[in-house]
PDB file of N, CA and C in Angstrom:
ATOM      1  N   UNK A   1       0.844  -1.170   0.000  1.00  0.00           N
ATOM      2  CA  UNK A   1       0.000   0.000   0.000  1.00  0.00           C
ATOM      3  C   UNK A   1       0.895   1.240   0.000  1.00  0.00           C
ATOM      4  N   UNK A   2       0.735   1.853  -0.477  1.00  0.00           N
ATOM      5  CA  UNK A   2       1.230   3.350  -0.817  1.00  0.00           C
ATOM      6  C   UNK A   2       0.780   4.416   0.057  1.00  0.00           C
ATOM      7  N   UNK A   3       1.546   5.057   1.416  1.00  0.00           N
ATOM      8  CA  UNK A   3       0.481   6.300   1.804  1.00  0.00           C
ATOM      9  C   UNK A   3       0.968   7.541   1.585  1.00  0.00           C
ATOM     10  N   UNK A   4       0.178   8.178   1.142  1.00  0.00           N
ATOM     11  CA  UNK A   4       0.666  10.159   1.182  1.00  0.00           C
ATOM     12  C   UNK A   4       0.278  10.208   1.877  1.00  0.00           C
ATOM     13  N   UNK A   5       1.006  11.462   2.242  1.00  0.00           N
ATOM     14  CA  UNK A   5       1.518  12.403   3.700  1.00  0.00           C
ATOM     15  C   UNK A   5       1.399  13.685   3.283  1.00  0.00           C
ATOM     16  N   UNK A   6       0.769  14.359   4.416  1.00  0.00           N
ATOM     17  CA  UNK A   6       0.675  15.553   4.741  1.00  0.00           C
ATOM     18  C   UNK A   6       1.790  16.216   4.538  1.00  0.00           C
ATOM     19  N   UNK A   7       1.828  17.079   3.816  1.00  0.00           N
ATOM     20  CA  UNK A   7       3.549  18.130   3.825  1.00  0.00           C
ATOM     21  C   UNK A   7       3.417  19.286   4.225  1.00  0.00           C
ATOM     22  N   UNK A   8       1.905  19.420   4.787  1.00  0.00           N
ATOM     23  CA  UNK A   8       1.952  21.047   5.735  1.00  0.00           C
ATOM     24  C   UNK A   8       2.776  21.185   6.887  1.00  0.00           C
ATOM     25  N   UNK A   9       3.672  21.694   6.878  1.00  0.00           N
ATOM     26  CA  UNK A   9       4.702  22.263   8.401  1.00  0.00           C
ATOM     27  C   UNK A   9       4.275  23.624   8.708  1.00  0.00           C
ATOM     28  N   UNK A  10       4.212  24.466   9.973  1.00  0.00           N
ATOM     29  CA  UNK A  10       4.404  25.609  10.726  1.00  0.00           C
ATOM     30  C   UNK A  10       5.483  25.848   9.730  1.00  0.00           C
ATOM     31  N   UNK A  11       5.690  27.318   9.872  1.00  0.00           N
ATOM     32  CA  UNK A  11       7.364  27.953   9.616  1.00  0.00           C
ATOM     33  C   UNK A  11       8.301  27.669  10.696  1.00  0.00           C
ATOM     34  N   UNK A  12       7.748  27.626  11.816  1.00  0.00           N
ATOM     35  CA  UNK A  12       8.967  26.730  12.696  1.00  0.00           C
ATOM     36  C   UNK A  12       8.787  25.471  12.604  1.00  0.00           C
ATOM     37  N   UNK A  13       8.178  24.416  12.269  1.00  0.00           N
ATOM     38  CA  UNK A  13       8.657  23.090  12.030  1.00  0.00           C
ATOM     39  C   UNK A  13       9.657  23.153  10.391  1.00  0.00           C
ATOM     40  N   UNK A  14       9.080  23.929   9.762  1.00  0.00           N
ATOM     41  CA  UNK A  14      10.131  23.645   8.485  1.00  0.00           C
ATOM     42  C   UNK A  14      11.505  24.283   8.819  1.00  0.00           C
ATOM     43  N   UNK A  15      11.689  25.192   9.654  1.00  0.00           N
ATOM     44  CA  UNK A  15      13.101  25.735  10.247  1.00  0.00           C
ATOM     45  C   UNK A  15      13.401  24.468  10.688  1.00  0.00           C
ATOM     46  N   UNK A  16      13.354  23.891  11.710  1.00  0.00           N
ATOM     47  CA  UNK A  16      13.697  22.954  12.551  1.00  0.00           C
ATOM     48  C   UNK A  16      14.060  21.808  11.933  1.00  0.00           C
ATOM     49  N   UNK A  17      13.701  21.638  10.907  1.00  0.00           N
ATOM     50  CA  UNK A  17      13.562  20.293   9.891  1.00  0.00           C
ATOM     51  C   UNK A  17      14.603  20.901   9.060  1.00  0.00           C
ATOM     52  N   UNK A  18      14.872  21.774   8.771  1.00  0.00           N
ATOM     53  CA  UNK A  18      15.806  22.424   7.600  1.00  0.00           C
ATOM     54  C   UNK A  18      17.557  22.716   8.671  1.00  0.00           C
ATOM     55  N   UNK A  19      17.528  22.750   9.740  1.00  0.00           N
ATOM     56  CA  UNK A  19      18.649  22.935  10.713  1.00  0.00           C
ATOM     57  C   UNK A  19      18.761  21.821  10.864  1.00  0.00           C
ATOM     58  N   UNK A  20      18.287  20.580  11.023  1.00  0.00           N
ATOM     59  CA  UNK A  20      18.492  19.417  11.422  1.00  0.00           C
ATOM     60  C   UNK A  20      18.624  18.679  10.298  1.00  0.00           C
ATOM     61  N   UNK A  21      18.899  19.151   8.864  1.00  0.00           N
ATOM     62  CA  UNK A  21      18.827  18.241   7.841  1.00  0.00           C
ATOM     63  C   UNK A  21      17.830  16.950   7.854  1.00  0.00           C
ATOM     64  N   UNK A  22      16.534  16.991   7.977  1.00  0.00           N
ATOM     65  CA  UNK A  22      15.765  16.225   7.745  1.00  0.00           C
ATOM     66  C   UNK A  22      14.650  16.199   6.504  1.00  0.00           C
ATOM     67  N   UNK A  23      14.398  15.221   6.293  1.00  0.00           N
ATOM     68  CA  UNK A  23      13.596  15.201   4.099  1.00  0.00           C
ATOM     69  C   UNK A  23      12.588  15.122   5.132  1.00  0.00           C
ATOM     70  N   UNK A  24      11.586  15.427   4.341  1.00  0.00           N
ATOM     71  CA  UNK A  24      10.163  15.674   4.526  1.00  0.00           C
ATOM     72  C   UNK A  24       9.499  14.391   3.378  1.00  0.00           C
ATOM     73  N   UNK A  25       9.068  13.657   3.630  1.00  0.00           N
ATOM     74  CA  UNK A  25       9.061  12.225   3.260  1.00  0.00           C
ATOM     75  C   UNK A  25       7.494  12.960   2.298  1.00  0.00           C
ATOM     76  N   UNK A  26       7.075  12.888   0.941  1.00  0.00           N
ATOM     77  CA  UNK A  26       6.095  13.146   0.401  1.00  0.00           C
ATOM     78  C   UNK A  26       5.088  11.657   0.253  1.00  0.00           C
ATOM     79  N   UNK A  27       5.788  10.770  -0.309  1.00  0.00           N
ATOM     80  CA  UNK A  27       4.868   9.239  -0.099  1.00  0.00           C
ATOM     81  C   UNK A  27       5.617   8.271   0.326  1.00  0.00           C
ATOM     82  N   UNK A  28       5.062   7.050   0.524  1.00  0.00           N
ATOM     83  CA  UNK A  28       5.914   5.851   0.994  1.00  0.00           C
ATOM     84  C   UNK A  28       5.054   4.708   0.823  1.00  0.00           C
ATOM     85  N   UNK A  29       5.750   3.493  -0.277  1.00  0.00           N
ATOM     86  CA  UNK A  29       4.833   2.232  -0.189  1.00  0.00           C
ATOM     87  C   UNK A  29       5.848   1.124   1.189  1.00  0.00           C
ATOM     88  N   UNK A  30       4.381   0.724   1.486  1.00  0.00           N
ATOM     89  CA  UNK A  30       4.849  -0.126   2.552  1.00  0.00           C
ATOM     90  C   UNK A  30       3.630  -1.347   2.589  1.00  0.00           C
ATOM     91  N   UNK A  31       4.477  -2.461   2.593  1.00  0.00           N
ATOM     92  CA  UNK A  31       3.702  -3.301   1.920  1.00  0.00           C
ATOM     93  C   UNK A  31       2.683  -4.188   3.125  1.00  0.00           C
ATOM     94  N   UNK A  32       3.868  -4.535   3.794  1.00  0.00           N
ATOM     95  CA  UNK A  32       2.803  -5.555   5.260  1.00  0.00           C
ATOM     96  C   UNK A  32       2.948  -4.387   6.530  1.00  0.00           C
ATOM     97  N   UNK A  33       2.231  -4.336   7.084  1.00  0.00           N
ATOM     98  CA  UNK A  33       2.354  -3.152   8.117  1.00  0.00           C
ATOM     99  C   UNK A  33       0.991  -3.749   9.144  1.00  0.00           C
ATOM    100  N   UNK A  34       2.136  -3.339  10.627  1.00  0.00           N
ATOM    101  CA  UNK A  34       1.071  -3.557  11.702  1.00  0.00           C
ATOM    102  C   UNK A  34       0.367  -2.657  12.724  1.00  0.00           C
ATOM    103  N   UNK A  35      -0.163  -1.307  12.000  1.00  0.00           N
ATOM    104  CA  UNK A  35      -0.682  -0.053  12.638  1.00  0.00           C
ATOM    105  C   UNK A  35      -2.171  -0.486  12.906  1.00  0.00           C
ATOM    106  N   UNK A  36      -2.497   0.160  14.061  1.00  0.00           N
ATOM    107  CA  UNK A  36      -3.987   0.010  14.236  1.00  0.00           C
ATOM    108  C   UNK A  36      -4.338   1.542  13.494  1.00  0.00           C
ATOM    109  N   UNK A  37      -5.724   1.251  13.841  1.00  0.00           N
ATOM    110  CA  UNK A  37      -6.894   2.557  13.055  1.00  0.00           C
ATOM    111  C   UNK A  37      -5.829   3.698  13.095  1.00  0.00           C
ATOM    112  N   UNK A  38      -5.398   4.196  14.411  1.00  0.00           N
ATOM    113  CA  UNK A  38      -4.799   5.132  14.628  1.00  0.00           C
ATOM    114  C   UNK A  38      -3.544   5.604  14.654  1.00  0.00           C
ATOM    115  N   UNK A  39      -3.195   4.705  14.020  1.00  0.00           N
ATOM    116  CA  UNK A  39      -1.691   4.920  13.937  1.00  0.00           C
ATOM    117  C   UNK A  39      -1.367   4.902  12.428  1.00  0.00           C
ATOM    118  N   UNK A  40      -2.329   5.111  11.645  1.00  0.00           N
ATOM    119  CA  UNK A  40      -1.944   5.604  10.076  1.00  0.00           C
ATOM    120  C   UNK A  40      -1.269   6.742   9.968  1.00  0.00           C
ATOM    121  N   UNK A  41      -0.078   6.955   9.660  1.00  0.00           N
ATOM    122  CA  UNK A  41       1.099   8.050   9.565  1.00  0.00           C
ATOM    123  C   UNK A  41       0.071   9.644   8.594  1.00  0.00           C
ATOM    124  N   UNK A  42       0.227  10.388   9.909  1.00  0.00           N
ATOM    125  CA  UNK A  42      -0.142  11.830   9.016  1.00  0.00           C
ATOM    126  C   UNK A  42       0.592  12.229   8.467  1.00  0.00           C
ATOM    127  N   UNK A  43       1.976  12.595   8.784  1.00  0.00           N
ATOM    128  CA  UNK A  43       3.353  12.996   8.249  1.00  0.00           C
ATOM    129  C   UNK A  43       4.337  12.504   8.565  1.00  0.00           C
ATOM    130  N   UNK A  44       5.338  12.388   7.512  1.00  0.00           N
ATOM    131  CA  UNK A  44       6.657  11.593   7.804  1.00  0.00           C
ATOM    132  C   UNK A  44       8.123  12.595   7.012  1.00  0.00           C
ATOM    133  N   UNK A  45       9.036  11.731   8.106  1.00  0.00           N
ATOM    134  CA  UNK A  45       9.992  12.679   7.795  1.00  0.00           C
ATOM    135  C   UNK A  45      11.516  11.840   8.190  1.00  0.00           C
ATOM    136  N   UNK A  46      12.069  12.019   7.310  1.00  0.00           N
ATOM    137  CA  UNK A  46      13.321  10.846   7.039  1.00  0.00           C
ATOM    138  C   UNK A  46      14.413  11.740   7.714  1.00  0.00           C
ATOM    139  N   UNK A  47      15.137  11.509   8.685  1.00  0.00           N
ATOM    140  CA  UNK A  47      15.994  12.177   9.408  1.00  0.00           C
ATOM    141  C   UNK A  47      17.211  10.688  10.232  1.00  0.00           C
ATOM    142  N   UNK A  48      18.467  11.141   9.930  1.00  0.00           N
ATOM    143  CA  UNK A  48      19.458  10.211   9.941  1.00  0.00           C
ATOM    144  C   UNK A  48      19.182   8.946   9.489  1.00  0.00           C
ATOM    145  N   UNK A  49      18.816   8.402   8.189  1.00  0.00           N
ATOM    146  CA  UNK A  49      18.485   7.332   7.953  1.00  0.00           C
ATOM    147  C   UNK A  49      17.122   6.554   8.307  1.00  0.00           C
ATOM    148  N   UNK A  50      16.431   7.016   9.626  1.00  0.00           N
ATOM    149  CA  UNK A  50      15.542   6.439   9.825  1.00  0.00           C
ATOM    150  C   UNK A  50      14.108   7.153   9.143  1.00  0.00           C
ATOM    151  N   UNK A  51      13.087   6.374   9.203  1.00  0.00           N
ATOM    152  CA  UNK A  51      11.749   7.060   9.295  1.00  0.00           C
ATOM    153  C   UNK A  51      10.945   7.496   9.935  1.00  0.00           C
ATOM    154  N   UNK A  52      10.708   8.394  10.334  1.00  0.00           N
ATOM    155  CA  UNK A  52       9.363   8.917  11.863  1.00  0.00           C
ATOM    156  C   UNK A  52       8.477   9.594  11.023  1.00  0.00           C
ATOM    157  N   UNK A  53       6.948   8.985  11.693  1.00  0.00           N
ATOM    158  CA  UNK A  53       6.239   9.399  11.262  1.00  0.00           C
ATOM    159  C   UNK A  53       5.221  10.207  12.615  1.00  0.00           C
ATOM    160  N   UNK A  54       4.577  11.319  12.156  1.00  0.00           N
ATOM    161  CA  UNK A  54       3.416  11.375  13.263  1.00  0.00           C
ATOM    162  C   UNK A  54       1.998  10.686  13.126  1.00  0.00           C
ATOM    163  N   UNK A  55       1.706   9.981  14.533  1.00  0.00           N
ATOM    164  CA  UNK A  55       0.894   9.088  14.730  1.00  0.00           C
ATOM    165  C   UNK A  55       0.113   9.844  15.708  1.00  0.00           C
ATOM    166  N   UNK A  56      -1.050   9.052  16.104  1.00  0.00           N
ATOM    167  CA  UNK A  56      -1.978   9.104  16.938  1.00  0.00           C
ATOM    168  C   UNK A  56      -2.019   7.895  18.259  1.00  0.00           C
ATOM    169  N   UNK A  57      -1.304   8.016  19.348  1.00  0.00           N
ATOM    170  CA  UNK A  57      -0.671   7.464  20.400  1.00  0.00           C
ATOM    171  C   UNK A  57      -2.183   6.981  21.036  1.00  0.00           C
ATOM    172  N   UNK A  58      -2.726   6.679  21.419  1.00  0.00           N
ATOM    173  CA  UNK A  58      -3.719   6.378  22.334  1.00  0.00           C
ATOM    174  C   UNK A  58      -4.032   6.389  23.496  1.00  0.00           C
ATOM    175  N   UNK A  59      -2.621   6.951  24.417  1.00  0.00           N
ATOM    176  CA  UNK A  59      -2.700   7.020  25.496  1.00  0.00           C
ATOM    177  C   UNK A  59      -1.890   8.379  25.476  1.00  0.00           C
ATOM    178  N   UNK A  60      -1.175   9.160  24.231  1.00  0.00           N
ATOM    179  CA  UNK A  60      -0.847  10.201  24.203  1.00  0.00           C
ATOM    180  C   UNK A  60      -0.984  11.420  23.174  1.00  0.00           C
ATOM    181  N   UNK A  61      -1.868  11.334  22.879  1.00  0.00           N
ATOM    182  CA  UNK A  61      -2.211  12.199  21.301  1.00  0.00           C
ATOM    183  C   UNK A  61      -1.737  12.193  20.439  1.00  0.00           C
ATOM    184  N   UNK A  62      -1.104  13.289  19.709  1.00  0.00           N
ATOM    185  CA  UNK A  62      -0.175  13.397  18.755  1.00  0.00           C
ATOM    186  C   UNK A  62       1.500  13.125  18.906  1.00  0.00           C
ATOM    187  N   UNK A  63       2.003  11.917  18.442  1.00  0.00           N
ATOM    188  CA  UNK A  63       3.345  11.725  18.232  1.00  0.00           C
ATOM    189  C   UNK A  63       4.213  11.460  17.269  1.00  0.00           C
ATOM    190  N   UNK A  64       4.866  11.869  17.783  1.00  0.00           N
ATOM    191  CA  UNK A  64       6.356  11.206  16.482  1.00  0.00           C
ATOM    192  C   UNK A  64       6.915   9.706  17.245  1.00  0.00           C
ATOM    193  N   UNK A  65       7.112   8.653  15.816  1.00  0.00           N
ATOM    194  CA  UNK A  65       6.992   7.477  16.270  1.00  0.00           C
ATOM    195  C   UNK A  65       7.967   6.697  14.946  1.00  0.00           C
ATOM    196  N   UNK A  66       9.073   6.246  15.278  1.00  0.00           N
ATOM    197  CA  UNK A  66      10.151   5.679  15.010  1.00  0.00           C
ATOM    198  C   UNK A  66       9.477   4.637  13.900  1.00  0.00           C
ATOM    199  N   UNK A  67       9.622   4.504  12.619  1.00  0.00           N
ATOM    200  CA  UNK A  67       9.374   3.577  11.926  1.00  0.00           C
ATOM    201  C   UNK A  67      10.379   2.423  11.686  1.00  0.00           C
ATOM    202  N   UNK A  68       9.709   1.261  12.211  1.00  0.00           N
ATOM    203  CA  UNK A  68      10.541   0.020  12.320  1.00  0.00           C
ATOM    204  C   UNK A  68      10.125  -1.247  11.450  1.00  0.00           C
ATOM    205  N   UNK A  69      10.954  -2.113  11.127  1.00  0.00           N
ATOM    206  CA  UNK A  69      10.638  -3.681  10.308  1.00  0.00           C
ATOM    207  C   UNK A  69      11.053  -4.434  11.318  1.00  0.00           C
ATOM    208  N   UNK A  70      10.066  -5.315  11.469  1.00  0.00           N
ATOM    209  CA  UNK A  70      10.603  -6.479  12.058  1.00  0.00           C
ATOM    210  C   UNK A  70       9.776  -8.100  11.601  1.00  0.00           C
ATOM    211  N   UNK A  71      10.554  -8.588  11.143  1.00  0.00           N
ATOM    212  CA  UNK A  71       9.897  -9.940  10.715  1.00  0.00           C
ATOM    213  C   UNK A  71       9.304  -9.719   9.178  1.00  0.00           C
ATOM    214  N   UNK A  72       9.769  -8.583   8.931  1.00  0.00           N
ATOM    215  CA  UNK A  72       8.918  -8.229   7.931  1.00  0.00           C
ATOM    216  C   UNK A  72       7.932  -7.511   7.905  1.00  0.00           C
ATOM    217  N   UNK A  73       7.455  -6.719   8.863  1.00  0.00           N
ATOM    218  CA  UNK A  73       6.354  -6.141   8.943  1.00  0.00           C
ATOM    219  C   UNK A  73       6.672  -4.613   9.532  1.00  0.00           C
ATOM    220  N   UNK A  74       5.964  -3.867   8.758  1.00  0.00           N
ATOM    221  CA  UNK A  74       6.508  -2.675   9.724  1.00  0.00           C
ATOM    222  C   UNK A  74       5.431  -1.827  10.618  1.00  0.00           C
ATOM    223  N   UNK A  75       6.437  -1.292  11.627  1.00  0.00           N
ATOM    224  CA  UNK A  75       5.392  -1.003  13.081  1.00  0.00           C
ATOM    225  C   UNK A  75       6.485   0.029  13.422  1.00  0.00           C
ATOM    226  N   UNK A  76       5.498   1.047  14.713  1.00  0.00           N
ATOM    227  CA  UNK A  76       6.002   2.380  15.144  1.00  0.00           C
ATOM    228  C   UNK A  76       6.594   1.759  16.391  1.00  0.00           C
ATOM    229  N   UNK A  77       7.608   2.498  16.920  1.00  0.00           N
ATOM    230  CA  UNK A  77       8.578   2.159  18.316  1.00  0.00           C
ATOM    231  C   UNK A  77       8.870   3.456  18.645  1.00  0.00           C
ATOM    232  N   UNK A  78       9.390   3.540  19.693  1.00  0.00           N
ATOM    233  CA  UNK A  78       9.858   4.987  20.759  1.00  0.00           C
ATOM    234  C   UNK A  78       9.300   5.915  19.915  1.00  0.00           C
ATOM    235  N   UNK A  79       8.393   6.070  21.048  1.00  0.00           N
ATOM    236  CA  UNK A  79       7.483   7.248  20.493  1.00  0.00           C
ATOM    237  C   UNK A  79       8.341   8.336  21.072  1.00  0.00           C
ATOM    238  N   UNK A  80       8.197   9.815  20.551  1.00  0.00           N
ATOM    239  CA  UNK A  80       8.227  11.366  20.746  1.00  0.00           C
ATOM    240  C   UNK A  80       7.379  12.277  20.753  1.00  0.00           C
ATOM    241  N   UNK A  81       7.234  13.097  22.197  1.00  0.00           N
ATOM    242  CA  UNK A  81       5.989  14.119  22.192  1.00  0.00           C
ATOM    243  C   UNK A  81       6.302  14.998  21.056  1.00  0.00           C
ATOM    244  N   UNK A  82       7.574  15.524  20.765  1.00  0.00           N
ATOM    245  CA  UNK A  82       7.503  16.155  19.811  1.00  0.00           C
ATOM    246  C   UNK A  82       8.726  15.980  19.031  1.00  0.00           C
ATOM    247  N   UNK A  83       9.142  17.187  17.687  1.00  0.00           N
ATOM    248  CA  UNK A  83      10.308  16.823  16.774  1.00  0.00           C
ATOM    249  C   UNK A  83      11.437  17.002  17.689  1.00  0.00           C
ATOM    250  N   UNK A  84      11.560  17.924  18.722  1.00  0.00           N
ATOM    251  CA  UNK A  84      12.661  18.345  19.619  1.00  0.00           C
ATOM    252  C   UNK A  84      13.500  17.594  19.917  1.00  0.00           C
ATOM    253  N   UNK A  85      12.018  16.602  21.003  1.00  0.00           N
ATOM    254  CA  UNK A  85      12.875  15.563  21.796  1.00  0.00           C
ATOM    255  C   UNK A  85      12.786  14.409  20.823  1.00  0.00           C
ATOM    256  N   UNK A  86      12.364  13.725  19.229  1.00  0.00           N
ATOM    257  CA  UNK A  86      12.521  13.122  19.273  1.00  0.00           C
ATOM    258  C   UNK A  86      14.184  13.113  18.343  1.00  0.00           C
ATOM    259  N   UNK A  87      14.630  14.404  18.430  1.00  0.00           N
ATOM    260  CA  UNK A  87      16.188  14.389  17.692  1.00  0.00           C
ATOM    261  C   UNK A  87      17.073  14.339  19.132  1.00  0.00           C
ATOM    262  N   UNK A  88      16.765  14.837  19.841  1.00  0.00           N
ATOM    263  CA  UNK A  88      17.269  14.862  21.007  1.00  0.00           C
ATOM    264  C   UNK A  88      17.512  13.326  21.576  1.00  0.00           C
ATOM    265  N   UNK A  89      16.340  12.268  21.443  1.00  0.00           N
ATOM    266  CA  UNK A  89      16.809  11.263  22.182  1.00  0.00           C
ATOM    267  C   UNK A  89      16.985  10.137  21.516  1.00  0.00           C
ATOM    268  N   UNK A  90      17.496  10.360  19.896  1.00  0.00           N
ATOM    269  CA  UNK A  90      18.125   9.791  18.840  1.00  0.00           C
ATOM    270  C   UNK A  90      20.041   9.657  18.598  1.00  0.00           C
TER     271      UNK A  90
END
């Protein structure tokens, strides 16, 4: 499955993203994936190799959430309240 992403940023998230050298991810196919309802990626953004996308946490609203494979399947890990801390605790 193929998802587009939101590419609306604040002018301070696109600063922040532009100081930190991070791509602003426009689509992404991903084929087996294990997200519930709420965790379909609004926006994603490719920063040191990895993928983070923002999700919908369920016990925390809006996050940034580490895109991972495992077994073949891909799923969100260490979540981040926001872009700050999640460069910060990368």
């Amino acid at each position: 499955m193929t998802y587009k992403f939101d590419i609306n940023y604040s002018e301070e998230e696109r600063n922040f993203l532009n100081i930190n050298n991070c791509e602003i991810v426009l689509e992404m196919k991903l084929s087996k994936t294990n997200f519930t309802d709420k965790e379909i990626p609004r926006r994603m953004i490719k920063y040191g190799g990895q993928y983070f996308a923002e999700i919908i946490d369920e016990d925390d609203g809006i996050v940034w959430a580490v895109l991972s494979k495992w077994k073949g399947i891909w799923h969100f890990s260490s979540y981040y309240d926001s872009l700050e801390s999640m460069i910060q605790g990368i």
